[in-house]
N, C-alpha and C. Protein backbone atom coordinates (compact mmCIF):
# COMPACT_ATOMS: atom_id res chain seq x y z
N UNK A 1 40.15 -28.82 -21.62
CA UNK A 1 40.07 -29.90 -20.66
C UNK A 1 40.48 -31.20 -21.34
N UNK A 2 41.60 -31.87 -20.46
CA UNK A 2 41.88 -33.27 -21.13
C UNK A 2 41.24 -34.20 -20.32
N UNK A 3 40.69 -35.12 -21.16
CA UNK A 3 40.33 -36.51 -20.32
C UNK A 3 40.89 -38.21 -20.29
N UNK A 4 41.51 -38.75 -19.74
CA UNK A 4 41.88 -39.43 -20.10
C UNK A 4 41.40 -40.53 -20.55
N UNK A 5 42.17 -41.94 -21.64
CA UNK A 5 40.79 -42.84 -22.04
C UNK A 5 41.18 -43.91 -20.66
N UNK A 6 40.37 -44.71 -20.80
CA UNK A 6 40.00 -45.75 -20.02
C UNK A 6 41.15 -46.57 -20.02
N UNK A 7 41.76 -47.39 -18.81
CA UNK A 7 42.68 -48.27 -18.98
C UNK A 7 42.25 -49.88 -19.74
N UNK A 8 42.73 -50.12 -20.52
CA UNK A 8 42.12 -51.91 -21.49
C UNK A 8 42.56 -52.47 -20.41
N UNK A 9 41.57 -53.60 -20.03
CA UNK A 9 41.80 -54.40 -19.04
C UNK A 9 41.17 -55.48 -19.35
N UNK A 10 41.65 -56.52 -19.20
CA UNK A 10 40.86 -58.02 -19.91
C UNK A 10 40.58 -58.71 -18.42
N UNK A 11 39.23 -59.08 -18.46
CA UNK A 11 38.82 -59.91 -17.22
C UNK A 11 39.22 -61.51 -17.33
N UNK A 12 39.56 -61.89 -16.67
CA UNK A 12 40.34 -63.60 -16.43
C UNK A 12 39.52 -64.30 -16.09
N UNK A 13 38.73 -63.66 -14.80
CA UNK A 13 37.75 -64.98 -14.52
C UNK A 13 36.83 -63.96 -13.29
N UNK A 14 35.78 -64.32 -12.83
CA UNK A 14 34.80 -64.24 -11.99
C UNK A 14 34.02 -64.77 -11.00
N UNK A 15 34.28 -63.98 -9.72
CA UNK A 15 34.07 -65.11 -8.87
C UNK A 15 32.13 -64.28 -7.63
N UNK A 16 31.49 -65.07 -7.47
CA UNK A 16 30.43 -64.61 -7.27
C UNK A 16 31.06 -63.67 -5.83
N UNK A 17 30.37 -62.63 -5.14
CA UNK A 17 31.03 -61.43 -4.14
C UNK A 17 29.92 -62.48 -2.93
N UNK A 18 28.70 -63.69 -3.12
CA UNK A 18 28.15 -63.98 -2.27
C UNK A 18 28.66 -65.39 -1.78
N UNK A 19 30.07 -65.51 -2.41
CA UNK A 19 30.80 -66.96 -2.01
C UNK A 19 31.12 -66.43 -0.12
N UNK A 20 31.05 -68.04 -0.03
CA UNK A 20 31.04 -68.31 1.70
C UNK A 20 32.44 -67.46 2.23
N UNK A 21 33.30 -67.86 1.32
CA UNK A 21 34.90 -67.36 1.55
C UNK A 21 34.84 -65.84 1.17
N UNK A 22 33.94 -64.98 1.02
CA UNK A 22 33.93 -63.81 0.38
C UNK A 22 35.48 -63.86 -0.99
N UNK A 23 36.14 -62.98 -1.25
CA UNK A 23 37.14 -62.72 -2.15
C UNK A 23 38.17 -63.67 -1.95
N UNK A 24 38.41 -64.23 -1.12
CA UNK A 24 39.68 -65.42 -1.01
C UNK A 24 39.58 -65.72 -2.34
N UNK A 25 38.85 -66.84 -2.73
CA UNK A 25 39.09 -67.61 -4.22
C UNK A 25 39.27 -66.55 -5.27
N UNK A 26 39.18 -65.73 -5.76
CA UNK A 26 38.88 -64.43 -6.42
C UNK A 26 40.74 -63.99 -5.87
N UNK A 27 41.00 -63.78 -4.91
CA UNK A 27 42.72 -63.59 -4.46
C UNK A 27 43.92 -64.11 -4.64
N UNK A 28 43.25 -65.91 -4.42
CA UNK A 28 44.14 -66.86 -4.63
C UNK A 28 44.34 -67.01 -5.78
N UNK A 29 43.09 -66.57 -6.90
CA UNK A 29 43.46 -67.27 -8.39
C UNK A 29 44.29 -65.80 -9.03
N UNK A 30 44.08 -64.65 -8.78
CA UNK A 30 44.77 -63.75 -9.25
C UNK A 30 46.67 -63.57 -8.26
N UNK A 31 46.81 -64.52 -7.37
CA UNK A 31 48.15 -64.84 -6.80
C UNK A 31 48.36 -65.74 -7.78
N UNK A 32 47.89 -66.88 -8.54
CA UNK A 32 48.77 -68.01 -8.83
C UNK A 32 48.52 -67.25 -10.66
N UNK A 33 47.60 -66.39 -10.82
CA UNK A 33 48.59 -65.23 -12.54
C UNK A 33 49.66 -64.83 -12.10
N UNK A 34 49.86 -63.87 -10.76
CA UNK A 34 50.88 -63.37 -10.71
C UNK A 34 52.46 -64.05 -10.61
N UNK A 35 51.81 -65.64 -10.04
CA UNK A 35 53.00 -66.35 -10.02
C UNK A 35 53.87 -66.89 -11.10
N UNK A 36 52.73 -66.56 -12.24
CA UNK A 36 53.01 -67.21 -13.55
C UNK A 36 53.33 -65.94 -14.63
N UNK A 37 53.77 -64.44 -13.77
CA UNK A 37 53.58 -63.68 -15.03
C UNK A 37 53.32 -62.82 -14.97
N UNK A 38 51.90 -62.73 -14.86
CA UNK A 38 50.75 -62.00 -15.24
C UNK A 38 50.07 -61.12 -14.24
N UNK A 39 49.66 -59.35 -14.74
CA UNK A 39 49.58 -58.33 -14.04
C UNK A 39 48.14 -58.85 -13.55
N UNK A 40 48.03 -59.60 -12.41
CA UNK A 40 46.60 -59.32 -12.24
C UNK A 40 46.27 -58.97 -10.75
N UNK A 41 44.56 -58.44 -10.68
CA UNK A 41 44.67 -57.90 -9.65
C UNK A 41 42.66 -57.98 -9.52
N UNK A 42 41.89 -57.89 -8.02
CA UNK A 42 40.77 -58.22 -7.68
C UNK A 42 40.46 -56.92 -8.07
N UNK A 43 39.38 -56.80 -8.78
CA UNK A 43 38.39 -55.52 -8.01
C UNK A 43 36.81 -55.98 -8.11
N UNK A 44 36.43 -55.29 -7.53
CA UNK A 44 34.75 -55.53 -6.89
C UNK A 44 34.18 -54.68 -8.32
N UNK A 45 33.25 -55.47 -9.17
CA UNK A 45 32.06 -55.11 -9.95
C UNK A 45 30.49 -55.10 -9.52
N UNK A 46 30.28 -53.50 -8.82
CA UNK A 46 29.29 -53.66 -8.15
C UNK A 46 27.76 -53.79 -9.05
N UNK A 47 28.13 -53.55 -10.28
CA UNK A 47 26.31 -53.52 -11.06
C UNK A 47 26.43 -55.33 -11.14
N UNK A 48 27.43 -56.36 -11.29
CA UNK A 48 27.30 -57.30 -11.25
C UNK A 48 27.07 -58.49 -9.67
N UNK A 49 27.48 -57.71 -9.40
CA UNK A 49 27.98 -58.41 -7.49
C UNK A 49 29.09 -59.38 -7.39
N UNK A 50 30.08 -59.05 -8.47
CA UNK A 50 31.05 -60.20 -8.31
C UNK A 50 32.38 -59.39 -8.47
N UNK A 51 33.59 -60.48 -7.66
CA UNK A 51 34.72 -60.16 -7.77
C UNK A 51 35.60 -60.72 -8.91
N UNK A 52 35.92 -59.64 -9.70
CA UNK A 52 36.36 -59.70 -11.55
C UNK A 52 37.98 -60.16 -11.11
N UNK A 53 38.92 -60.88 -11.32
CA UNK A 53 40.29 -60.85 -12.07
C UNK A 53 40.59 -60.13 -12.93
N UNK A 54 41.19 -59.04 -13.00
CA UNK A 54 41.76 -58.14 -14.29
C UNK A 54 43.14 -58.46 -14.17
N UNK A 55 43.35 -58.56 -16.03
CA UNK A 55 45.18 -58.25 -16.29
C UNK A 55 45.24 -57.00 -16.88
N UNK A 56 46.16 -56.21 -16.88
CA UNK A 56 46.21 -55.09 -17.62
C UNK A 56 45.87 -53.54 -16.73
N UNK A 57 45.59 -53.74 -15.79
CA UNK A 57 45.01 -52.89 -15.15
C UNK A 57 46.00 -52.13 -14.37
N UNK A 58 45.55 -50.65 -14.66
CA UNK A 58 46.39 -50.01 -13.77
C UNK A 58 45.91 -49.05 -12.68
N UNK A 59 46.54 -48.91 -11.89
CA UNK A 59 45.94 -48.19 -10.41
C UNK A 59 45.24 -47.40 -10.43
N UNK A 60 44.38 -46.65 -10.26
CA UNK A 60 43.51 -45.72 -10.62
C UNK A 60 43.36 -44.76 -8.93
């Protein structure tokens, strides 16, 4: 059995999941990496309750 390792993914920034705007700000700031570059992309960290910025990340 092969397993694969984990994708390295560096978090950018963090935005609370109980903001008024839900993920907008958390969207917009990972649009203006991408405008500049950079692979980034939202996902939801549920043991924390917040929406993470990752670069590096790949689709899973």
């Amino acid at each position: 059995m092969t397993t694969a390792a984990p994708a390295q993914r560096t978090v950018l920034e963090r935005f609370p999941a109980g903001h008024p705007r839900g993920s907008w700000p958390a969207d917009e700031y990972a649009a203006a990496q991408r405008a500049q570059g950079i692979d980034a992309r939202v996902v939801m960290d549920l043991v924390s309750d917040e929406f993470l910025v990752v670069a590096g990340a790949s689709s899973q």
